[in-house]
N, C-alpha and C. Protein backbone atom coordinates (compact mmCIF):
# COMPACT_ATOMS: atom_id res chain seq x y z
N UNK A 1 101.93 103.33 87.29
CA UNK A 1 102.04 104.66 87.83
C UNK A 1 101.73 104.62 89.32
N UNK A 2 102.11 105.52 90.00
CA UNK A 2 102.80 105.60 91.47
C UNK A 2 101.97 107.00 92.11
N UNK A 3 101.84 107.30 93.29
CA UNK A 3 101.54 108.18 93.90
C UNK A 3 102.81 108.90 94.31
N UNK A 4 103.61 107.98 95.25
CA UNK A 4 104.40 108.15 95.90
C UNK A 4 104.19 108.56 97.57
N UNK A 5 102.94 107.75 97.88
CA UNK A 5 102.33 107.24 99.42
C UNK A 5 103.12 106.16 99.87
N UNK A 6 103.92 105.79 100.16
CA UNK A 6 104.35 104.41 100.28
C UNK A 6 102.71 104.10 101.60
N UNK A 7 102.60 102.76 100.90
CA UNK A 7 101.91 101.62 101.58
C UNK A 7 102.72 100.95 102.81
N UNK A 8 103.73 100.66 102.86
CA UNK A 8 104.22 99.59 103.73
C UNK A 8 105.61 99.61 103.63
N UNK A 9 106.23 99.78 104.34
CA UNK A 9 107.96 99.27 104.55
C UNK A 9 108.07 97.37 104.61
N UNK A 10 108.45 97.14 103.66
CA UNK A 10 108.96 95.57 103.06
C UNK A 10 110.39 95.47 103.66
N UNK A 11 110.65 94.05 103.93
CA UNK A 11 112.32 93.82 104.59
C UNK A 11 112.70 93.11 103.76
N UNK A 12 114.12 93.15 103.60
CA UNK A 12 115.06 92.06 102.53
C UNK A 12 115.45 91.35 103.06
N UNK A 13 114.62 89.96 102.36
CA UNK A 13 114.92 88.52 103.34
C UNK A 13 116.41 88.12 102.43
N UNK A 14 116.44 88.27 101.15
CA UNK A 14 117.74 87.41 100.49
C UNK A 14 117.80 87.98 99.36
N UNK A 15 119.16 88.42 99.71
CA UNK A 15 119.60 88.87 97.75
C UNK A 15 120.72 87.63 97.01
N UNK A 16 120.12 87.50 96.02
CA UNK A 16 120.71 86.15 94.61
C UNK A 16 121.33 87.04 93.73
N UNK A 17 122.76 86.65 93.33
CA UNK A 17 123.07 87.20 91.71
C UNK A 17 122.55 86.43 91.05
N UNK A 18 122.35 86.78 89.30
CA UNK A 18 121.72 86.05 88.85
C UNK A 18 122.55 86.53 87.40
N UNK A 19 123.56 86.50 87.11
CA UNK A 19 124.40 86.79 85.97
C UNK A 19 124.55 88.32 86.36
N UNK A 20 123.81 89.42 85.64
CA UNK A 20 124.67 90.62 85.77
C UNK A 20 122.88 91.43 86.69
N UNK A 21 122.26 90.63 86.88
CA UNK A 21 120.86 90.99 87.82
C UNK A 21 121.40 90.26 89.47
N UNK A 22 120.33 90.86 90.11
CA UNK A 22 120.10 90.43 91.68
C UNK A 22 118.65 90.19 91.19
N UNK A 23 118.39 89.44 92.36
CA UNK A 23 116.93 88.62 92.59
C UNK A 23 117.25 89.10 94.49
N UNK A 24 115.66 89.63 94.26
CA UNK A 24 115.48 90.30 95.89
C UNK A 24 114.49 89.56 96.67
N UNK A 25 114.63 89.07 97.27
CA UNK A 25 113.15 87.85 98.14
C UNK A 25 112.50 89.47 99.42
N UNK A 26 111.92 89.99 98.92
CA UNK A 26 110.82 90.98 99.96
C UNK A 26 109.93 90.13 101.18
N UNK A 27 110.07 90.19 102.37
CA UNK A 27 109.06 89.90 103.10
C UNK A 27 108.04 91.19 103.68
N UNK A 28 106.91 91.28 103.23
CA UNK A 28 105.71 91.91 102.96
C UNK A 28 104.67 91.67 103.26
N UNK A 29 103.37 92.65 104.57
CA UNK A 29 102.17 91.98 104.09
C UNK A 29 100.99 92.06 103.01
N UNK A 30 101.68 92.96 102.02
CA UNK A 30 100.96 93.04 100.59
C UNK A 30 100.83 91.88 99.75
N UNK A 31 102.38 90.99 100.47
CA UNK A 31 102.73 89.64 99.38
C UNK A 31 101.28 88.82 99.49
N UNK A 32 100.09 88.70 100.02
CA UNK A 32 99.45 87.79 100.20
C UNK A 32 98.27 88.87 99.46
N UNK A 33 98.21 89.62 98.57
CA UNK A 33 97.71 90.40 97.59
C UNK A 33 98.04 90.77 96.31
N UNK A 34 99.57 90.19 96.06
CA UNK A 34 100.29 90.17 94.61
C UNK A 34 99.81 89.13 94.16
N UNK A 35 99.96 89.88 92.50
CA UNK A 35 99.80 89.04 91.16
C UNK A 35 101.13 88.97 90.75
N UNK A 36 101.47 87.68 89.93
CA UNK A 36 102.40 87.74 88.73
C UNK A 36 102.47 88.35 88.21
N UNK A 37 103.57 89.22 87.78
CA UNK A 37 103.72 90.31 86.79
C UNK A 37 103.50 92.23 87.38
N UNK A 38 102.49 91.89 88.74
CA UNK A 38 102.48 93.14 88.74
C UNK A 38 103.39 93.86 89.43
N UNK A 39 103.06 95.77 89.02
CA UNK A 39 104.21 96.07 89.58
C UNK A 39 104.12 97.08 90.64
N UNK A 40 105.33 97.09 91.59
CA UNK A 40 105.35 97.61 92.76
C UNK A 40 106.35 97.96 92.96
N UNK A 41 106.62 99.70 93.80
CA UNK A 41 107.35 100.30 93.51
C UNK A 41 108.49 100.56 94.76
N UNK A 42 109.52 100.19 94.40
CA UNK A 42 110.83 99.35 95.42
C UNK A 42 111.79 100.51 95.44
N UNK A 43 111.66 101.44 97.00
CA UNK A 43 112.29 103.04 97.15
C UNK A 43 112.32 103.70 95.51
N UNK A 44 111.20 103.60 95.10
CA UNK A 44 110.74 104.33 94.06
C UNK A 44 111.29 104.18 92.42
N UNK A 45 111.67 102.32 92.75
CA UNK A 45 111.89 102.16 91.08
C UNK A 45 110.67 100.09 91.23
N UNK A 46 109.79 100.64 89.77
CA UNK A 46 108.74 99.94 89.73
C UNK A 46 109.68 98.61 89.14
N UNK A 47 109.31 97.37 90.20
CA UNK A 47 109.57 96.42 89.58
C UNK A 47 108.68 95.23 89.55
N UNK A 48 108.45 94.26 89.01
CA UNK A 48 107.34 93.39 88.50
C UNK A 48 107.45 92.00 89.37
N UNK A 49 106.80 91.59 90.34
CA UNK A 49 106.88 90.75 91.01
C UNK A 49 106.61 89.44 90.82
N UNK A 50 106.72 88.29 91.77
CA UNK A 50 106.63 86.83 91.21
C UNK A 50 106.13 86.32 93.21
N UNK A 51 105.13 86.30 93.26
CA UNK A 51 104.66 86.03 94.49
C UNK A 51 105.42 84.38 95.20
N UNK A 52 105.21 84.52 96.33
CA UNK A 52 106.12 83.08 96.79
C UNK A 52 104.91 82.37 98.01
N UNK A 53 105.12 83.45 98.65
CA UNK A 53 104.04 82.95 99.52
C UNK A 53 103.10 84.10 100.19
N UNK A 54 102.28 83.85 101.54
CA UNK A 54 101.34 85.21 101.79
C UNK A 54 102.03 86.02 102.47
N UNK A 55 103.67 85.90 102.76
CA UNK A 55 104.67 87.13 103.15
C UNK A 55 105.59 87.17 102.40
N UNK A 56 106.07 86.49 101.32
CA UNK A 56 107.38 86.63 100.55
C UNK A 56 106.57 86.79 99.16
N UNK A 57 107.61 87.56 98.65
CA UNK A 57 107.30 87.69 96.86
C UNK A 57 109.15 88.15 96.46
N UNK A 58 109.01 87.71 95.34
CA UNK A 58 110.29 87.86 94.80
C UNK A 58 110.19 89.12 93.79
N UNK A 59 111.25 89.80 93.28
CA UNK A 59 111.69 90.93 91.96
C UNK A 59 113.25 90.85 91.64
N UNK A 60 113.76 91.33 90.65
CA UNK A 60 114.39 90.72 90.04
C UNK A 60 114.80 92.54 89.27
N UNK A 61 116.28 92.93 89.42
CA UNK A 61 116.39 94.15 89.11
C UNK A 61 117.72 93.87 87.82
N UNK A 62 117.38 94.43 87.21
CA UNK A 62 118.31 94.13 86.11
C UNK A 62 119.60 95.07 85.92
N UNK A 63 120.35 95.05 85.13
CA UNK A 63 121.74 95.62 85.18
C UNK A 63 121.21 97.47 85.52
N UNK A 64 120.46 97.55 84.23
CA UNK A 64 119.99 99.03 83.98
C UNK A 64 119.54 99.79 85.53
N UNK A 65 118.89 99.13 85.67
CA UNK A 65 117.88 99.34 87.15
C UNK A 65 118.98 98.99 88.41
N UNK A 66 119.71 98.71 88.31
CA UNK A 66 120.89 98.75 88.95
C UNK A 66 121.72 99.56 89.07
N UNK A 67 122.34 100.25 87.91
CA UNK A 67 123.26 101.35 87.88
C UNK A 67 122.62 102.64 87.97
N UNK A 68 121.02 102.70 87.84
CA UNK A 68 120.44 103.58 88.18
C UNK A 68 119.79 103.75 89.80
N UNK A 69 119.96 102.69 90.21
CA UNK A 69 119.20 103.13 91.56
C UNK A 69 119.91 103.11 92.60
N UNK A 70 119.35 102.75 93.94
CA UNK A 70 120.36 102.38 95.60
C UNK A 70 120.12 100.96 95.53
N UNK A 71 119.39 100.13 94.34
CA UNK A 71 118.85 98.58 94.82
C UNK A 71 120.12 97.93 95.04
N UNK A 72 121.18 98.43 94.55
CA UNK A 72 122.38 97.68 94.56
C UNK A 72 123.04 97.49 95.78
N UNK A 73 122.56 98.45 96.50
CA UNK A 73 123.62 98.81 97.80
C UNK A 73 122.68 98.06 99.01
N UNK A 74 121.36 97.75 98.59
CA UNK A 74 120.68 97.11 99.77
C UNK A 74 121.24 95.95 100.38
N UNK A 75 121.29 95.43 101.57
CA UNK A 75 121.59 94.38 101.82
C UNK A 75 120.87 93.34 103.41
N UNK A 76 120.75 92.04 103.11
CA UNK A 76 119.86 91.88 104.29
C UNK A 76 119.49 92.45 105.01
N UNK A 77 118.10 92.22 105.30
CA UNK A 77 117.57 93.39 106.36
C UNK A 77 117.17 94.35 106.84
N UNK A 78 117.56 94.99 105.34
CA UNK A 78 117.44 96.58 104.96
C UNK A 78 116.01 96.85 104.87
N UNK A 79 115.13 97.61 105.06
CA UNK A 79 113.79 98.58 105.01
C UNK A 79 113.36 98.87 103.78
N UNK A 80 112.39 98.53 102.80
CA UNK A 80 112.31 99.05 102.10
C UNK A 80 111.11 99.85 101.28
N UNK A 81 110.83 100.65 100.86
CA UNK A 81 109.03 101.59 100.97
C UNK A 81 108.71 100.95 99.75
N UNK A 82 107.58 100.59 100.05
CA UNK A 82 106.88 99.51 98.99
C UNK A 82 105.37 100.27 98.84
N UNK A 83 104.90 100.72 97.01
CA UNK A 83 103.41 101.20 96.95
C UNK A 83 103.18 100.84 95.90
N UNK A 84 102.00 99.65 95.82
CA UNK A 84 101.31 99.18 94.75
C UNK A 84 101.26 100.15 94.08
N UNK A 85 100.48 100.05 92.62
CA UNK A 85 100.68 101.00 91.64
C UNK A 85 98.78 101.50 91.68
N UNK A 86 98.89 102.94 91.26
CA UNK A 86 97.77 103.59 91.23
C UNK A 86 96.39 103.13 90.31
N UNK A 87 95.11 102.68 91.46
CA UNK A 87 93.86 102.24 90.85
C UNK A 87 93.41 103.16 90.01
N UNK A 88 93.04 103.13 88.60
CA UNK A 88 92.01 104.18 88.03
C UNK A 88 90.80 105.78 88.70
N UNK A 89 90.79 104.90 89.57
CA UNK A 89 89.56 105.40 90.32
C UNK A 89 89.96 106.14 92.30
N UNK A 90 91.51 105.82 92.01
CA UNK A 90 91.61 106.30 93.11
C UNK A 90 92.23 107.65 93.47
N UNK A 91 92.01 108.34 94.10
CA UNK A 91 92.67 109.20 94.55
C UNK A 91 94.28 109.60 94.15
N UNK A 92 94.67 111.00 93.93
CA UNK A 92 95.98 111.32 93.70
C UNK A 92 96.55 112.01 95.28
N UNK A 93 96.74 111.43 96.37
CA UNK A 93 97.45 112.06 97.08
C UNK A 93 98.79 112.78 97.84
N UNK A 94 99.54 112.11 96.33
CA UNK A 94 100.93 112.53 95.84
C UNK A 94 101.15 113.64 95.14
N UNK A 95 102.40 112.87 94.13
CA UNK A 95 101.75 113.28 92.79
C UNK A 95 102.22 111.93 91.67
N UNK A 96 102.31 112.48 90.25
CA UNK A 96 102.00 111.18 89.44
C UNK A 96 104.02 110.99 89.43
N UNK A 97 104.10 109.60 90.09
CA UNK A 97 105.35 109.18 89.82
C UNK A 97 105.30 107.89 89.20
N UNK A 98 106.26 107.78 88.35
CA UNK A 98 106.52 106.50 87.44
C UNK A 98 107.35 105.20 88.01
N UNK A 99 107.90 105.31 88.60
CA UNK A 99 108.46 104.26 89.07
C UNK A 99 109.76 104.11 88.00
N UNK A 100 110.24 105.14 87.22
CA UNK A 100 111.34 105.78 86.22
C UNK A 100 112.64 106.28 87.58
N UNK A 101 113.63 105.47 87.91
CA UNK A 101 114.45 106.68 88.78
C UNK A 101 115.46 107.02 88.06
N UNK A 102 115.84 108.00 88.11
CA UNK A 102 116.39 109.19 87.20
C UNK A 102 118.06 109.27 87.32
N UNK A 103 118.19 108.98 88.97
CA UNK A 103 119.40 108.93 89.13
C UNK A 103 119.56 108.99 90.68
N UNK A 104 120.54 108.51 91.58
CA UNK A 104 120.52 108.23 92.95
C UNK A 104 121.19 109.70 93.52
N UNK A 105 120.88 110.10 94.70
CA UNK A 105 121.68 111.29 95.25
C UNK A 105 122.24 111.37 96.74
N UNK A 106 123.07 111.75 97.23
CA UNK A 106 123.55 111.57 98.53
C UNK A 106 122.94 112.05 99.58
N UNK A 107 122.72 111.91 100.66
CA UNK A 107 122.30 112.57 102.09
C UNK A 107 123.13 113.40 102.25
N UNK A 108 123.54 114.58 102.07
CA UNK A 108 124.39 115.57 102.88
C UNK A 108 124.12 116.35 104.35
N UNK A 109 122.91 115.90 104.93
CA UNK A 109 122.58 116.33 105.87
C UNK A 109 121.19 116.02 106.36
N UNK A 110 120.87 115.85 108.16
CA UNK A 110 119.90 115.44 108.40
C UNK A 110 119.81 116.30 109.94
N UNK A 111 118.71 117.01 110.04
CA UNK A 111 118.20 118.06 110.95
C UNK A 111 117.24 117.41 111.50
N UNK A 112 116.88 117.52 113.16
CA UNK A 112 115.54 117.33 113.70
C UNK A 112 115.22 118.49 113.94
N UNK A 113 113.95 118.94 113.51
CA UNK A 113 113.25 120.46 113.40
C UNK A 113 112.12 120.35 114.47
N UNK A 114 112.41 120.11 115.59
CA UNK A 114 111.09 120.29 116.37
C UNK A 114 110.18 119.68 116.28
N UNK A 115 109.87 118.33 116.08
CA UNK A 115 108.80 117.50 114.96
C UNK A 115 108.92 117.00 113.71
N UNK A 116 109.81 117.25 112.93
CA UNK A 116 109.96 117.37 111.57
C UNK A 116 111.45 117.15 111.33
N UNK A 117 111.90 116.83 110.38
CA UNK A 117 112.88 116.71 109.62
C UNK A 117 113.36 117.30 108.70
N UNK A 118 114.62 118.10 108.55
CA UNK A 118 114.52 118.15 107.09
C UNK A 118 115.88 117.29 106.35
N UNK A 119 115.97 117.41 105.59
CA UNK A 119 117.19 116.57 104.95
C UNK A 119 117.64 117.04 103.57
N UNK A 120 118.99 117.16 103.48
CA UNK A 120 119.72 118.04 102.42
C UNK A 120 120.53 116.81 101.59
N UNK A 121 119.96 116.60 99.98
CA UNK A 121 120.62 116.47 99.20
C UNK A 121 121.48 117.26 98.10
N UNK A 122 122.64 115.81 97.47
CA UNK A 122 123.06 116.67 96.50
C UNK A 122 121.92 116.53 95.59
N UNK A 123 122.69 117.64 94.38
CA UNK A 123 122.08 117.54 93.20
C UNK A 123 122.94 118.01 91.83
N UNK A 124 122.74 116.50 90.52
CA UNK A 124 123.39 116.32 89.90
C UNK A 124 123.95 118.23 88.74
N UNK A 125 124.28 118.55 88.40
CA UNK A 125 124.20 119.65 87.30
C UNK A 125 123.45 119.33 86.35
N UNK A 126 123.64 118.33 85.54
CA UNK A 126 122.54 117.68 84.60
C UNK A 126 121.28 118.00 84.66
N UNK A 127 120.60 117.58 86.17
CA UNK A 127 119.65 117.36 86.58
C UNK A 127 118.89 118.32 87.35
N UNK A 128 119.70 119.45 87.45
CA UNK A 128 119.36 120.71 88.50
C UNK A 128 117.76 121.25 87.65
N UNK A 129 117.81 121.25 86.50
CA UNK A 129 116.89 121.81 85.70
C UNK A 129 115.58 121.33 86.07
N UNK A 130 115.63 119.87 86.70
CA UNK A 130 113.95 119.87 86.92
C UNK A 130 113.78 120.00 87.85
N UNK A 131 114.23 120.36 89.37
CA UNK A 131 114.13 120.59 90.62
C UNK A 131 113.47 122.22 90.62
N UNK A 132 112.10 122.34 90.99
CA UNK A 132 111.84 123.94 91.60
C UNK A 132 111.36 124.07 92.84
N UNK A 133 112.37 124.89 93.57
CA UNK A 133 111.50 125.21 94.49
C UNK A 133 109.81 125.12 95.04
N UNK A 134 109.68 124.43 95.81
CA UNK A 134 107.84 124.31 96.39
C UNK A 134 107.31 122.94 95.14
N UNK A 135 108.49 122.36 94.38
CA UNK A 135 107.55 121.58 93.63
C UNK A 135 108.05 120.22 94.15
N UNK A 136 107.43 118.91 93.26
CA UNK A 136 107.16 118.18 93.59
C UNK A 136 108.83 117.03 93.23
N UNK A 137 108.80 116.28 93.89
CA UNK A 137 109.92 115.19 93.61
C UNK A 137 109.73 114.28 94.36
N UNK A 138 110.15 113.14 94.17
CA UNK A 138 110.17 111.62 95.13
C UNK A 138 111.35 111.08 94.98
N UNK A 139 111.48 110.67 96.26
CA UNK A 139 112.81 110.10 96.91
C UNK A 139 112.34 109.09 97.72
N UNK A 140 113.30 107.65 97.07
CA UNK A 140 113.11 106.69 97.76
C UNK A 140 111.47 105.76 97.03
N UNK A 141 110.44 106.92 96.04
CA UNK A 141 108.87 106.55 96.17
C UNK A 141 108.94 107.59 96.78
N UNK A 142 109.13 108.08 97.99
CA UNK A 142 108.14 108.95 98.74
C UNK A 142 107.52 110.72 97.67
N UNK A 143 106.49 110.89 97.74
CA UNK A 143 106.60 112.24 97.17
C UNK A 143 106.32 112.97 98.09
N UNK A 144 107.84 114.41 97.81
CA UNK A 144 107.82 115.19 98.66
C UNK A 144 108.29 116.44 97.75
N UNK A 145 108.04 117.53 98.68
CA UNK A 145 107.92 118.72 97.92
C UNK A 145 109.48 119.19 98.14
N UNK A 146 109.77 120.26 97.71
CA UNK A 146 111.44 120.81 97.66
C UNK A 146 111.03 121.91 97.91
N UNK A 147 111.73 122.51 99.56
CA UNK A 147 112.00 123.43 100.26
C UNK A 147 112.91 124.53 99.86
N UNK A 148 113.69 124.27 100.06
CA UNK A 148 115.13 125.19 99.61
C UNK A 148 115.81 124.23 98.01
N UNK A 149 116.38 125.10 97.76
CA UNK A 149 117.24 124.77 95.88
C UNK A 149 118.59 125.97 95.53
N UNK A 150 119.75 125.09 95.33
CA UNK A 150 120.76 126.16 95.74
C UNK A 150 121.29 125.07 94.62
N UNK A 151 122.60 126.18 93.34
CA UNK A 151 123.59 125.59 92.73
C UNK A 151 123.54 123.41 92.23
N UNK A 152 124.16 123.01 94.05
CA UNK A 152 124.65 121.86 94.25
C UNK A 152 123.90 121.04 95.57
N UNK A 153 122.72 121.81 95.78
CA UNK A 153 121.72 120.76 96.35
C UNK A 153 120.33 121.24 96.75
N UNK A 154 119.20 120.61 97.00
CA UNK A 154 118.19 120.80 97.60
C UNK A 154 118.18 120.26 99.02
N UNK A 155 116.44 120.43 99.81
CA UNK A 155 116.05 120.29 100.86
C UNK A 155 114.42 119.96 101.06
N UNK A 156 114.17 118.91 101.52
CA UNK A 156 112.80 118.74 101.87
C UNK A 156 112.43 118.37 103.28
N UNK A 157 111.25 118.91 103.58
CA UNK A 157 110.86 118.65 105.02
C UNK A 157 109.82 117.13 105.06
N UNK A 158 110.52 117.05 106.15
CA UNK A 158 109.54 115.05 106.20
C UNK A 158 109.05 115.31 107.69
N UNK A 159 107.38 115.14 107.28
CA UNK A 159 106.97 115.46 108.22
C UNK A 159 106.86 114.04 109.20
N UNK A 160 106.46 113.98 110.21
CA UNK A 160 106.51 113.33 110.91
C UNK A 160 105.30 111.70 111.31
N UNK A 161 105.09 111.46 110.08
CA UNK A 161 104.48 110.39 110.16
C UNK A 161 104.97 109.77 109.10
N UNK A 162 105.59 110.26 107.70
CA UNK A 162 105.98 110.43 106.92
C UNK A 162 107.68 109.37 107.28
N UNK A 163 107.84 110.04 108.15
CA UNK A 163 109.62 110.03 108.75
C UNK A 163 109.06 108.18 109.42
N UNK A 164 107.98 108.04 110.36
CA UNK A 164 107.90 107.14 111.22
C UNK A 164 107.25 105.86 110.02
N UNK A 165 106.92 106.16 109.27
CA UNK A 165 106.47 104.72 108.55
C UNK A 165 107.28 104.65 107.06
N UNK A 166 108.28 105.44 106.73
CA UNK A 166 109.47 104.53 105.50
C UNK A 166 110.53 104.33 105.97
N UNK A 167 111.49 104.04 104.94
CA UNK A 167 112.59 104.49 105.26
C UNK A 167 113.51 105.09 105.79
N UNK A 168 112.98 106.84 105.29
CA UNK A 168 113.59 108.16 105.78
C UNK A 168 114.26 107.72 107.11
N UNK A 169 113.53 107.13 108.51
CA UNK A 169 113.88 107.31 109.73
C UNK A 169 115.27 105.97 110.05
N UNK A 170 115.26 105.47 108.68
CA UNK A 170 116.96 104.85 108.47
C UNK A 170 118.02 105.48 108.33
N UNK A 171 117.86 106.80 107.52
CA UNK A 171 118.42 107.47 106.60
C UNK A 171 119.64 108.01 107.40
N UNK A 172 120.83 107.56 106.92
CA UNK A 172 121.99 108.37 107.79
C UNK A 172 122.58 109.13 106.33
N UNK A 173 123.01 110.38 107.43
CA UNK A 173 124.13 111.42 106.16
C UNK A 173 125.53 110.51 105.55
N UNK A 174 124.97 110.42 103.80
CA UNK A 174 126.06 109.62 103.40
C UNK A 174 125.33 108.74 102.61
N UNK A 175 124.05 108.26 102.75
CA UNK A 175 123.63 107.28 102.57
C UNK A 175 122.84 107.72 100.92
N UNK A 176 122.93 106.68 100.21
CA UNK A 176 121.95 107.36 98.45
C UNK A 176 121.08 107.24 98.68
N UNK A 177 120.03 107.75 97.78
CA UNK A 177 118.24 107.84 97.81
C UNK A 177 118.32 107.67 96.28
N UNK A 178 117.46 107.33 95.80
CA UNK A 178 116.73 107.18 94.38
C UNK A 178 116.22 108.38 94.39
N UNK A 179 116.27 109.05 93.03
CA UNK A 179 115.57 110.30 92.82
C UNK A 179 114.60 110.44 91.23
N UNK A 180 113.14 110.46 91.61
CA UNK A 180 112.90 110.32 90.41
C UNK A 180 112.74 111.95 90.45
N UNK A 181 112.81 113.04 89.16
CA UNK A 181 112.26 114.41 89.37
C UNK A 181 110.79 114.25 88.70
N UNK A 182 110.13 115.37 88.92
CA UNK A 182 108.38 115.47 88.39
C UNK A 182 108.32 115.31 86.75
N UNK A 183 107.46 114.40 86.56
CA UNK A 183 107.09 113.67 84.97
C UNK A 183 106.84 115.27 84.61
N UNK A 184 106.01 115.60 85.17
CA UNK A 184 104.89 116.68 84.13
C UNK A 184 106.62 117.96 83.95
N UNK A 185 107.00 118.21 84.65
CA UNK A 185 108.31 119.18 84.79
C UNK A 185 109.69 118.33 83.55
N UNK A 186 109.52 117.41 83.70
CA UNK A 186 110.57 116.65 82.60
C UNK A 186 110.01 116.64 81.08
N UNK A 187 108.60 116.70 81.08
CA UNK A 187 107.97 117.06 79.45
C UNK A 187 107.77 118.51 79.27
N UNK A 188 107.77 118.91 80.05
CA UNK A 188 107.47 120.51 79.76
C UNK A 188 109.00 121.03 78.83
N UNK A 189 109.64 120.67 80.06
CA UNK A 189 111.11 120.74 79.13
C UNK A 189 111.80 120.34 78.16
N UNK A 190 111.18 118.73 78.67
CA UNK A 190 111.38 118.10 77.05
C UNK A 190 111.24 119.19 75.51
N UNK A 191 109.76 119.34 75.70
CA UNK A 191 109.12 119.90 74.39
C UNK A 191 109.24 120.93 74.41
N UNK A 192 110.29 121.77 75.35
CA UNK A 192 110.57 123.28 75.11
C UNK A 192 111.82 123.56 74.57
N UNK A 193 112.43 122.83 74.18
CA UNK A 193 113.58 122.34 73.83
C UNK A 193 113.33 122.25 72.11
N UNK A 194 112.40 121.40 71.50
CA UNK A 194 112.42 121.09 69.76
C UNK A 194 111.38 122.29 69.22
């Protein structure tokens, strides 16, 4: 389980096919703090690492985790928001994300607000149901709240430190994001449903 703080922007030293998987070589300075097996959450889908050295660690994304995320579209060099997974004892300064992504969504738009950002995605029909206004979602890992909510897309504001240490300040209109929506908002519905 995830906050959705990213820790650190990781770079993609080398992507491997590996039958119907990629194998991703991350250069990181967390890598010289990974375990085997553990997991860490890659623009917000958790994958289980294999350390190499005290800046490289390897992950390994499988078909599933592929057709669900942007990991596919990365390619040398690319930026990527990297956050160990949540200590028992530590702080929630997110909210609770799984490292589950739900489904990828487009950039339709990117505003500089005086300091701030905001940025307009689509959003699936399927999926419109767990998006509310003022609540919580993560994109990319990052958790951020949802501004505006219309039909065929939302809007969130990235504030400005936010913007300067992930991804986001890569982000061109056009480009996918991983979208996980809020756990606690996906069971509510779940079980309102049977």
């Amino acid at each position: 389980m995830f906050t959705g703080i990213i820790e650190e922007l990781g770079t993609v030293k080398e992507i491997k096919k590996d039958k119907t998987n990629l194998v991703f070589t991350i250069e990181s300075a967390i890598a010289k703090d990974l375990k085997l097996n553990e997991s860490v959450s890659h623009n917000g889908a958790c994958l289980s690492v294999k350390p190499i050295s005290n800046r490289l660690y390897c992950v390994t994304a499988v078909k599933e985790t592929l057709k669900r995320t942007n990991l596919g579209r990365l390619k040398k060099g690319d930026k990527i928001n990297l956050e160990r997974s949540l200590k028992a004892n530590a702080r929630i300064d997110g909210h609770f994300v799984l490292g589950h992504v739900d489904e990828v969504a487009e950039c339709l738009s990117i505003k500089n607000v005086k300091g701030s950002h905001d940025f307009i995605f689509g959003l699936s029909k399927e999926n419109k149901r767990y998006v509310v206004k003022k609540g919580s979602i993560a994109i990319n890992g990052i958790s951020l709240t949802v501004v505006q909510l219309s039909k065929k897309k939302f809007s969130v504001a990235v504030i400005p430190y936010t913007f300067a240490h992930t991804n986001f300040k890569n982000l061109k209109k056009g480009n996918w994001v991983n979208i996980e929506y809020d756990v606690l908002g996906k069971y509510v519905l779940g079980t309102a449903k049977k």
